[in-house]
Protein backbone atom coordinates (compact mmCIF):
# COMPACT_ATOMS: atom_id res chain seq x y z
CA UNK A 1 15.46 101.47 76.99
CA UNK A 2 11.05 99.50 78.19
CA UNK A 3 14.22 97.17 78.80
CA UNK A 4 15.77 94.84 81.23
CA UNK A 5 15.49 96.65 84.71
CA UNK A 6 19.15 97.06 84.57
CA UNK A 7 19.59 98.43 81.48
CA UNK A 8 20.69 102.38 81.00
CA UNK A 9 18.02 104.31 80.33
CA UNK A 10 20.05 106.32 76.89
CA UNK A 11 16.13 106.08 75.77
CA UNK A 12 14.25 107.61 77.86
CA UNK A 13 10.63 108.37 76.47
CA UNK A 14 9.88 111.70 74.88
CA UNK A 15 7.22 112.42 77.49
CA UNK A 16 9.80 112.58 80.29
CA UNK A 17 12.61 114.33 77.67
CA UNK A 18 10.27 117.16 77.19
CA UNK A 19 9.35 117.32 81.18
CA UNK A 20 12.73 117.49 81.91
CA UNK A 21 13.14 119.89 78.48
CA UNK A 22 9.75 122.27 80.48
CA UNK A 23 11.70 122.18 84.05
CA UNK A 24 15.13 124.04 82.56
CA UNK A 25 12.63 126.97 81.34
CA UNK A 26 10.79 127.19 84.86
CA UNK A 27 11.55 129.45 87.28
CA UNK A 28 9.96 127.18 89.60
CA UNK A 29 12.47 124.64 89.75
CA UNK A 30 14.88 127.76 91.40
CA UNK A 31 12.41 129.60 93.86
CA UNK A 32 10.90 126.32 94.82
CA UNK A 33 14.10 124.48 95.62
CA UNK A 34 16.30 126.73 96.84
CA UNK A 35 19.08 126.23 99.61
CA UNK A 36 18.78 128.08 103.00
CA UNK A 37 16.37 128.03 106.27
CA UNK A 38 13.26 129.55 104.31
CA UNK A 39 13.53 127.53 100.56
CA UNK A 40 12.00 124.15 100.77
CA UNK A 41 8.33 124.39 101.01
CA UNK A 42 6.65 121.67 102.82
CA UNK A 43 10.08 119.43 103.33
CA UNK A 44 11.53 122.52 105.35
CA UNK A 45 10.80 121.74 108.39
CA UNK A 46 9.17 118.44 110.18
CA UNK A 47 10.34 115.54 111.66
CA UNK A 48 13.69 114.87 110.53
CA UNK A 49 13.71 111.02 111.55
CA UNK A 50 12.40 110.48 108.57
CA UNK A 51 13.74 110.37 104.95
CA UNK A 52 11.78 110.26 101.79
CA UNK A 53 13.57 108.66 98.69
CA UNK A 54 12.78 108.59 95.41
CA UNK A 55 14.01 106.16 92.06
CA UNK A 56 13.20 104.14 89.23
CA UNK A 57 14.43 100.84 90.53
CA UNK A 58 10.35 99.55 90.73
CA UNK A 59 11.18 96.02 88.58
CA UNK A 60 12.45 92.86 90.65
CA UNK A 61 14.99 91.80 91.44
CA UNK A 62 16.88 95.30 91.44
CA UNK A 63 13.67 96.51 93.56
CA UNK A 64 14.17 94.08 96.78
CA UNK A 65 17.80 94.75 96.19
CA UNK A 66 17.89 98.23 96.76
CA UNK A 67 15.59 98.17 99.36
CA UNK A 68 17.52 96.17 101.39
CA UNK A 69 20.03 98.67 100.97
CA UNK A 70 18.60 101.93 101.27
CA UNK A 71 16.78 100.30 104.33
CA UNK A 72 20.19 99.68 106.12
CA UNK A 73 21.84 102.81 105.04
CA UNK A 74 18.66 104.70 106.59
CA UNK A 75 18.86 102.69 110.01
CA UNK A 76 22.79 103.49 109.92
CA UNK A 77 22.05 107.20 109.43
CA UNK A 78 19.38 106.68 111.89
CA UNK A 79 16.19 107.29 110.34
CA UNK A 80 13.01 105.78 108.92
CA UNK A 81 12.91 105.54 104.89
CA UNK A 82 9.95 106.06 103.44
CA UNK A 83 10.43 105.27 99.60
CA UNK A 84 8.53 105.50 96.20
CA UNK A 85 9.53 103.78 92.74
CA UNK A 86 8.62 104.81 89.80
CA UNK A 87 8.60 103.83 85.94
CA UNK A 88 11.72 105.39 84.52
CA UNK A 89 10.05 106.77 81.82
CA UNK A 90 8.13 108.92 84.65
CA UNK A 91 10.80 109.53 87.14
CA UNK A 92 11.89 113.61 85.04
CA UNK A 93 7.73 114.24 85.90
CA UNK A 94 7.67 113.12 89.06
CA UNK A 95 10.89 115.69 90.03
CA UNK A 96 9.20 118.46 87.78
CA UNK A 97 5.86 117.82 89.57
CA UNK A 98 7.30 118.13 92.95
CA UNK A 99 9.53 120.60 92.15
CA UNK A 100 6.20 122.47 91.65
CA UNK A 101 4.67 121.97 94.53
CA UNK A 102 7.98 121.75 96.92
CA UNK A 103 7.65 118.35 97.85
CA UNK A 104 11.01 117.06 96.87
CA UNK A 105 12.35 113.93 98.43
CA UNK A 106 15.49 114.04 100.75
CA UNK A 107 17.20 111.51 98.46
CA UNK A 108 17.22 111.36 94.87
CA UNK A 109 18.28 108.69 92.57
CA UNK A 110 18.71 110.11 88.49
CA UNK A 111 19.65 108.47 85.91
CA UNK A 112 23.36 109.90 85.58
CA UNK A 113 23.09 111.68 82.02
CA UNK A 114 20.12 113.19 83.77
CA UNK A 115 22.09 114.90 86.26
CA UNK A 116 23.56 118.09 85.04
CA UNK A 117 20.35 119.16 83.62
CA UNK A 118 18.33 118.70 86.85
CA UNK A 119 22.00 120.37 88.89
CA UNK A 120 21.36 123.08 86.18
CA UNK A 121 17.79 124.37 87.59
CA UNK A 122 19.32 124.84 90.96
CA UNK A 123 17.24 121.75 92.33
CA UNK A 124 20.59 119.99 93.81
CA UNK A 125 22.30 120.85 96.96
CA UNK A 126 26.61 120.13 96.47
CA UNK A 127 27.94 117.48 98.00
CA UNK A 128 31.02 118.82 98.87
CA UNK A 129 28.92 121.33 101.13
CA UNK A 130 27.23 117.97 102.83
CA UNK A 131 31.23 116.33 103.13
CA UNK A 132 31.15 114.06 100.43
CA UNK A 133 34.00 113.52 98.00
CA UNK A 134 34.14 110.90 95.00
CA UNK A 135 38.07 110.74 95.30
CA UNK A 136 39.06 106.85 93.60
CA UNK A 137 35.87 107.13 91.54
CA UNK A 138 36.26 106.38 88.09
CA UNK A 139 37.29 109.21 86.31
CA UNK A 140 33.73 108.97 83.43
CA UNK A 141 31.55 108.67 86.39
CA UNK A 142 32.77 111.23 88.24
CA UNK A 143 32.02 113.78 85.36
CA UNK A 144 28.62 112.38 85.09
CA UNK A 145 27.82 113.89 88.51
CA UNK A 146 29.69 117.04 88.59
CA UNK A 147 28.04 120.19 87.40
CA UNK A 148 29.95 123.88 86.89
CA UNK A 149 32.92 121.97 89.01
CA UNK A 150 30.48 121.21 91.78
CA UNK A 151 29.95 117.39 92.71
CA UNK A 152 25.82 116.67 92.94
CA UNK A 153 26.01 112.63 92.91
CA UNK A 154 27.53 110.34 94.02
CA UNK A 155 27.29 106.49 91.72
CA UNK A 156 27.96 103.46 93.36
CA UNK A 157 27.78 100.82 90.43
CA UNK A 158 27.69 101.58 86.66
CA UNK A 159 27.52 99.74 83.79
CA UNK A 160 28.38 99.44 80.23
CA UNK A 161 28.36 97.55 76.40
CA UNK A 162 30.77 94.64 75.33
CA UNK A 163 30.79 91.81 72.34
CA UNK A 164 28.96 89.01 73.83
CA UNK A 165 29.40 85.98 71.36
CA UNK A 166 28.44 82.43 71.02
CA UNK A 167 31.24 80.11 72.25
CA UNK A 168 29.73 77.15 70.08
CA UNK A 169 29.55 79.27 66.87
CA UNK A 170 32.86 80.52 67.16
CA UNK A 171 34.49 76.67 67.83
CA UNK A 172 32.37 75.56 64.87
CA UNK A 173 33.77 78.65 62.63
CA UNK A 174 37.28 78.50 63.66
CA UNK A 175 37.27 81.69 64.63
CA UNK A 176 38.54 83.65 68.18
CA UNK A 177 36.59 86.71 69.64
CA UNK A 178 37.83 90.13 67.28
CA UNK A 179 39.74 92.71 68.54
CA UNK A 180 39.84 94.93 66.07
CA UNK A 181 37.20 96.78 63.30
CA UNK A 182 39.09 94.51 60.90
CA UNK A 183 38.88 91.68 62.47
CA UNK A 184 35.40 92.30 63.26
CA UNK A 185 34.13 92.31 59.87
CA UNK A 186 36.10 89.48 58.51
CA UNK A 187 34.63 87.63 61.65
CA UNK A 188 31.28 88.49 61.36
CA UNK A 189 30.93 87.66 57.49
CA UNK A 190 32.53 83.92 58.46
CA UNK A 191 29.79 83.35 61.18
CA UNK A 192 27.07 84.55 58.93
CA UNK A 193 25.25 81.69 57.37
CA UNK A 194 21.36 80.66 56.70
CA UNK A 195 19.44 82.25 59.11
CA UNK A 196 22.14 83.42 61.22
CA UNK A 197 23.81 86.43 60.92
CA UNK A 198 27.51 87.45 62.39
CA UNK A 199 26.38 90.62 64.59
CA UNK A 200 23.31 92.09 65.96
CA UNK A 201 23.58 95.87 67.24
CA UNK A 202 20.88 98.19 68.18
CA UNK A 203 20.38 101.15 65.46
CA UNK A 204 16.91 102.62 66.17
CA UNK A 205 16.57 106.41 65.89
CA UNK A 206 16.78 107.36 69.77
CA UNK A 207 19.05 107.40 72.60
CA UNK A 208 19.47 103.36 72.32
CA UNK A 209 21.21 103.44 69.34
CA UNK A 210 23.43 106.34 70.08
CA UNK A 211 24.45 104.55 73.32
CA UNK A 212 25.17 101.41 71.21
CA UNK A 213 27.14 103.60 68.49
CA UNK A 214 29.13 105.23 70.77
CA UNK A 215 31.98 102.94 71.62
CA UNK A 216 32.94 103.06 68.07
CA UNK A 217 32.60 106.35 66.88
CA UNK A 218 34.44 107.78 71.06
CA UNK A 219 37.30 104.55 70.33
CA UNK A 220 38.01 106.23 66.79
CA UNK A 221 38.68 110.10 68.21
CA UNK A 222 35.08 110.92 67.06
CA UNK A 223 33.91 113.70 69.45
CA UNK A 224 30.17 114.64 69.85
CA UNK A 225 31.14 118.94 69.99
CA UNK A 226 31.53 118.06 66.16
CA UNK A 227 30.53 114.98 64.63
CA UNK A 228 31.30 115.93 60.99
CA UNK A 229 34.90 114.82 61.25
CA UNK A 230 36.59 111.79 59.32
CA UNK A 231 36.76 109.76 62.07
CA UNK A 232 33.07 109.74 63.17
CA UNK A 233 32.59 108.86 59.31
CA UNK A 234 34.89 105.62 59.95
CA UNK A 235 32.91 104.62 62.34
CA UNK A 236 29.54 105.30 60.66
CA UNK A 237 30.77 103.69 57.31
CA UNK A 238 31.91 100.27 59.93
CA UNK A 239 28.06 100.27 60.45
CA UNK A 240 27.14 100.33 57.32
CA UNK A 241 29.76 97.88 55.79
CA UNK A 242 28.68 95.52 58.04
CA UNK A 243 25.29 95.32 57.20
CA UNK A 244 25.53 95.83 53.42
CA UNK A 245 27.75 92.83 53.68
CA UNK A 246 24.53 90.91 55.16
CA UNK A 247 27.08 90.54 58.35
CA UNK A 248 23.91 93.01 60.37
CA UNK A 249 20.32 92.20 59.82
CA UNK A 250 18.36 95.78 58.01
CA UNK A 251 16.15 94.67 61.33
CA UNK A 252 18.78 96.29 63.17
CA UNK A 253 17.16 99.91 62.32
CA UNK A 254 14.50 99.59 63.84
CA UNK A 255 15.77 96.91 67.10
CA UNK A 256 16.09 97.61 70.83
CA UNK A 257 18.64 96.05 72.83
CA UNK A 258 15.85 93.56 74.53
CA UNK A 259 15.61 92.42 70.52
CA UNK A 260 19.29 92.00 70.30
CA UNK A 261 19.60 89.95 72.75
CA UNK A 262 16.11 87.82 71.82
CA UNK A 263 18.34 87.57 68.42
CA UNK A 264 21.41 86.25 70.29
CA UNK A 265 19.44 83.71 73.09
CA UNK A 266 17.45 82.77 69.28
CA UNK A 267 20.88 81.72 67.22
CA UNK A 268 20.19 83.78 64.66
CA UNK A 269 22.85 86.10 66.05
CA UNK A 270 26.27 84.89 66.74
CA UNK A 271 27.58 87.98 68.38
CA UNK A 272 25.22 90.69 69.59
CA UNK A 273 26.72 94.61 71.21
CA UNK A 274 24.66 94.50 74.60
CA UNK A 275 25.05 95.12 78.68
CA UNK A 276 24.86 92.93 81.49
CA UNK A 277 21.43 93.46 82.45
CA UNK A 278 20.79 90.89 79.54
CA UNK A 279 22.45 87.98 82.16
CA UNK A 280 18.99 87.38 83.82
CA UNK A 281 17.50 86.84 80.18
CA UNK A 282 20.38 84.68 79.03
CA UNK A 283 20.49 82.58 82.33
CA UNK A 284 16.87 81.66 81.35
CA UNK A 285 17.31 79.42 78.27
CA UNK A 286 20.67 78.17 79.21
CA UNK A 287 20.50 77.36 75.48
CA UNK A 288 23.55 79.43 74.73
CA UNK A 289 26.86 79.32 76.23
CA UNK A 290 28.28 82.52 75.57
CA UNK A 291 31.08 84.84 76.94
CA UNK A 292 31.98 88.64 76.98
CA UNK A 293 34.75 90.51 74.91
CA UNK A 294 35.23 94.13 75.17
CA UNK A 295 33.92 96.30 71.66
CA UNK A 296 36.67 95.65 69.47
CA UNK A 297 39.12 98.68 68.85
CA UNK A 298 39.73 100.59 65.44
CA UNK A 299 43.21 98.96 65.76
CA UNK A 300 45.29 97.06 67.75
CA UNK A 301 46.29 98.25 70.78
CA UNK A 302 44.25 101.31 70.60
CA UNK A 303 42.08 101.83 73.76
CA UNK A 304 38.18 101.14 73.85
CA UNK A 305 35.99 104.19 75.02
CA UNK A 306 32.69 103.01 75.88
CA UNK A 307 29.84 104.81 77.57
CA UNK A 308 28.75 104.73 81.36
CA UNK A 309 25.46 104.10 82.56
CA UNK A 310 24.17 103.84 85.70
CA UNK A 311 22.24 105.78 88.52
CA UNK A 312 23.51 108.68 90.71
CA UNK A 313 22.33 109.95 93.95
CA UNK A 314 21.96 113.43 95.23
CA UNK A 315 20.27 115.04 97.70
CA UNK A 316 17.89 118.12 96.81
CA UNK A 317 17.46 121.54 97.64
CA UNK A 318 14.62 121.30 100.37
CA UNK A 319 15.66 124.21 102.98
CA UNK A 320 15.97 121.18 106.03
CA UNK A 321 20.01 121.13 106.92
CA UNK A 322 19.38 118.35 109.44
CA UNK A 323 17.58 116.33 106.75
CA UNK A 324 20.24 117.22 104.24
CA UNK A 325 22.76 115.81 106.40
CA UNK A 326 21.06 112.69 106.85
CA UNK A 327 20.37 112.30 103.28
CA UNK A 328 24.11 112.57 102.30
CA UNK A 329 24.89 110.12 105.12
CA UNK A 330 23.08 107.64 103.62
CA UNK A 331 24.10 108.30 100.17
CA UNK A 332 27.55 107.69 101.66
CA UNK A 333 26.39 104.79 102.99
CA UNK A 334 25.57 102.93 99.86
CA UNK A 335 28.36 104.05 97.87
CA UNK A 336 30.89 101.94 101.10
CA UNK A 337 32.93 99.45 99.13
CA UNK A 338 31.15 96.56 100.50
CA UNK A 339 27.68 98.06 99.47
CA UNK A 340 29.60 98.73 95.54
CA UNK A 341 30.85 95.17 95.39
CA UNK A 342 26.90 93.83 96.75
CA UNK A 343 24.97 96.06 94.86
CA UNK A 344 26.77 95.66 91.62
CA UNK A 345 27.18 91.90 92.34
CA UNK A 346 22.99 91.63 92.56
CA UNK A 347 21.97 93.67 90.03
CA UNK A 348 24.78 92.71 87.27
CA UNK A 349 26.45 96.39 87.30
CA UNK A 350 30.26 97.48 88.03
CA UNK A 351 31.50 99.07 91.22
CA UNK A 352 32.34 103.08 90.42
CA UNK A 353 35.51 102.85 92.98
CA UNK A 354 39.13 102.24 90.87
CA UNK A 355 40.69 99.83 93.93
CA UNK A 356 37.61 97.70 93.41
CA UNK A 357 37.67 96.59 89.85
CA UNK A 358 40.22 93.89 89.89
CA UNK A 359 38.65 92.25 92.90
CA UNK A 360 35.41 92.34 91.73
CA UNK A 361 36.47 91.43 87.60
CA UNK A 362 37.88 88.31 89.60
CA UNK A 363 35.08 87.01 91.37
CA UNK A 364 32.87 87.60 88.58
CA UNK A 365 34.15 86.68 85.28
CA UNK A 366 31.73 87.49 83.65
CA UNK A 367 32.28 90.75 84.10
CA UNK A 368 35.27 90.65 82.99
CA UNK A 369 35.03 92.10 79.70
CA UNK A 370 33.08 94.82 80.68
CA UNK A 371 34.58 96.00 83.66
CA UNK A 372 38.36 96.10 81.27
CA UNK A 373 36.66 98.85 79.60
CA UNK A 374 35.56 101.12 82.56
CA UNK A 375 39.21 102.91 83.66
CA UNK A 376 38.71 104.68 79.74
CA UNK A 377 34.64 104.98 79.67
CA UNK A 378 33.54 108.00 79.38
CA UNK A 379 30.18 109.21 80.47
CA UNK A 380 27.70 110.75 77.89
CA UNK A 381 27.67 114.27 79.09
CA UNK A 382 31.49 115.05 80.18
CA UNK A 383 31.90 117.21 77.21
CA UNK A 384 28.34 118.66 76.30
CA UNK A 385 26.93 118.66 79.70
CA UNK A 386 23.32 119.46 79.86
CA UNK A 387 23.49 120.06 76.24
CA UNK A 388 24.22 116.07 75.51
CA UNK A 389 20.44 115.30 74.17
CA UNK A 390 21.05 117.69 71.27
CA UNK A 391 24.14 115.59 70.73
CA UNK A 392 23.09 112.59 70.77
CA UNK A 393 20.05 113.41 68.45
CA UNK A 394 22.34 114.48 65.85
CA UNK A 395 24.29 111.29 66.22
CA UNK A 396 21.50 109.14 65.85
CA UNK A 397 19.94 111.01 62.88
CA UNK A 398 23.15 110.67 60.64
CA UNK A 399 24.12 106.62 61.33
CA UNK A 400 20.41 105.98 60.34
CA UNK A 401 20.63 108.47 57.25
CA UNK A 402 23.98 106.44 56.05
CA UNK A 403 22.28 102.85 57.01
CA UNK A 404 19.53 103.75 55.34
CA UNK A 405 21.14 105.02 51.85
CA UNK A 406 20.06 108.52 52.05
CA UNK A 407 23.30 109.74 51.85
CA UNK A 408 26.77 108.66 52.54
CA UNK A 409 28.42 108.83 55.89
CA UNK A 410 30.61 112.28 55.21
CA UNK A 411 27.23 113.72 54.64
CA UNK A 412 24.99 112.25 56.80
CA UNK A 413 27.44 113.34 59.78
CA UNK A 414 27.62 116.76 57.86
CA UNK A 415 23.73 117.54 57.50
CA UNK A 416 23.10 116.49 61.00
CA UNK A 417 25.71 118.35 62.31
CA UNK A 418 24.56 121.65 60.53
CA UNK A 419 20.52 120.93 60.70
């Protein structure tokens, strides 16, 4: 997802999935960054005033915003930041590259399903060996960071997908936000008419539409260790339903989320599954007065499980203790709960800290329907781990194989499963 600067990056380019595919085979990645007085390389030793940090955050506004930040959790910890932003699509080469030539920053910023693969090479230093705790994080992102039991990030703000829909459409319809899959088809064929069509989702083949899938298939006991079950195929089969009913444009095989939400600010959408990095976009126009809902549930009453996105921070392997110690003082620093509330407040995101929710769901209502969802989110690699891209390949591969009429949803779940 190139996308909003806020949105989660569930696709990331195949360039940077097969650098980050080349660093779990390299011995490199072990011997280069390895703990202790003599691993490290070049960042072993210097002056530790100074603390080199490197992310993706290199669109505005979310790149003034977190340099304001990182800047006063550096002067806090009492050193100098020197940063570097790069294109998320380049941010797995950039760690490979200077895993390579042990150059690793002091602070590292990955995209969270990114982290147990990179904690997997041995390129992370534990944060519970640095001090740091995530005690009254949210329970998804917490998993996100951990590797083998051992905590290598810590995520200030996260973010997820909810039902934004057009207030006007609805009035004009007669019809209230659904809550459930049943209500959401009846509700989407009513609001379909001329050139407007009930829902808009993202389906592409990739990470996008895995991400966008997953609330439904996670909400109906689906489970990505086996997706051949019956209730990944209820979910599947809502997909295609929908748009065999004409309720989902065909366009949605092939749409990003930055589509889905062009479809949406257009009309020709009246509800559209999206994040709240699509705000900025939406604020533009001011030609459609919408609101938020959370994904609707297979029933009623049944909870929503959506997926987390969102950035972590760790601090690498480079040999320097007094750097490392700095490093996790300022990660520390940005994950305070006034620097969670800020942060997620400027860059359209969700504090990670439980006791923070309601206060900030309040102040930004918004938010409101996507922050209901985060207590039962669940982050993409809890179960798999660094084994999640083969998952979510096989997800994507089977709703597009059923939306497409290759096969039906039973067997399209099947054959990926077992190819």
């Amino acid at each position: 997802m190139i996308r909003s600067p806020r949105a989660p990056r569930s696709s990331r380019s195949r360039r940077a999935q097969a650098a980050l595919a080349s660093m779990l085979t390299l011995p490199l990645a072990l011997t280069a960054c390895g703990g202790g007085s003599n691993g490290g390389g070049s960042n072993s030793g210097g002056d530790s005033s100074t603390l080199r940090v490197l992310d993706y955050y290199n669109n505005e506004p979310s790149k003034t915003v977190w340099q304001k930040a990182i800047d006063a959790c550096g002067k806090q910890a009492g050193v100098t930041i020197q940063r570097e932003s790069v294109p998320g699509a380049t941010l797995i080469q950039k760690v490979l590259q200077q895993a390579s030539s042990r150059t690793l920053p002091d602070v590292l910023m990955l995209d969270n399903p990114d982290l147990q693969q990179i904690a997997q090479t041995g390129a992370l230093t534990p944060l519970n060996d640095l001090g740091l705790k995530a005690d009254g994080y949210v329970e998804g992102v917490v998993s996100a960071s951990t590797y083998k039991d051992k905590l290598y990030g810590l995520q200030p703000i996260t973010n997820t997908i909810g039902l934004f829909y057009n207030k006007d459409l609805l009035d004009k319809a007669g019809v209230k936000p659904p809550t459930t899959w049943a209500e959401l088809k009846t509700v989407a064929k009513k609001l379909t008419s001329g050139g407007t069509y009930g829902l808009a989702f993202s389906a592409p083949a990739n990470y996008e539409g895995t991400w966008q899938f997953l609330p439904f298939m996670w909400s109906n006991g689906g489970d990505e260790k086996n997706i051949a079950t019956p209730e990944t195929a209820q979910a599947v089969q809502l997909w295609v339903d929908l748009m065999n009913d004409g309720s989902v444009s065909k366009s949605a095989l092939n749409w990003t989320q930055a589509d889905v939400n062009d479809q949406f600010r257009a009309g020709k959408a009246a509800m559209a599954i999206n994040g709240p990095w699509q705000f900025p976009a939406l604020a533009e126009g001011k030609s459609v007065k919408y609101a938020v809902a959370p994904i609707p549930a297979p029933v009623a009453g049944k909870p929503i499980v959506a997926p987390l996105g969102g950035e972590t921070w760790a601090v690498p392997q480079t040999g320097n203790k007094d750097k490392q110690a700095k490093a996790a003082k300022v990660i520390a620093c940005l994950n305070s709960d006034d620097n969670q509330l800020s942060l997620a407040k400027d860059t359209q995101t969700i504090p990670t800290k439980k006791a923070l929710l309601e206060k900030f769901s309040s102040s930004n209502p918004n938010m409101a329907g996507f922050v209901d969802q985060i207590p039962t989110a669940r982050a993409r690699t809890g179960e798999l781990g660094a084994d999640w891209p083969k998952a979510a390949t096989k997800i994507y591969t089977a709703f597009q194989s059923a939306l497409t009429g290759q096969a039906t949803a039973a067997k399209a779940l099947e054959t990926a499963q077992n190819g």
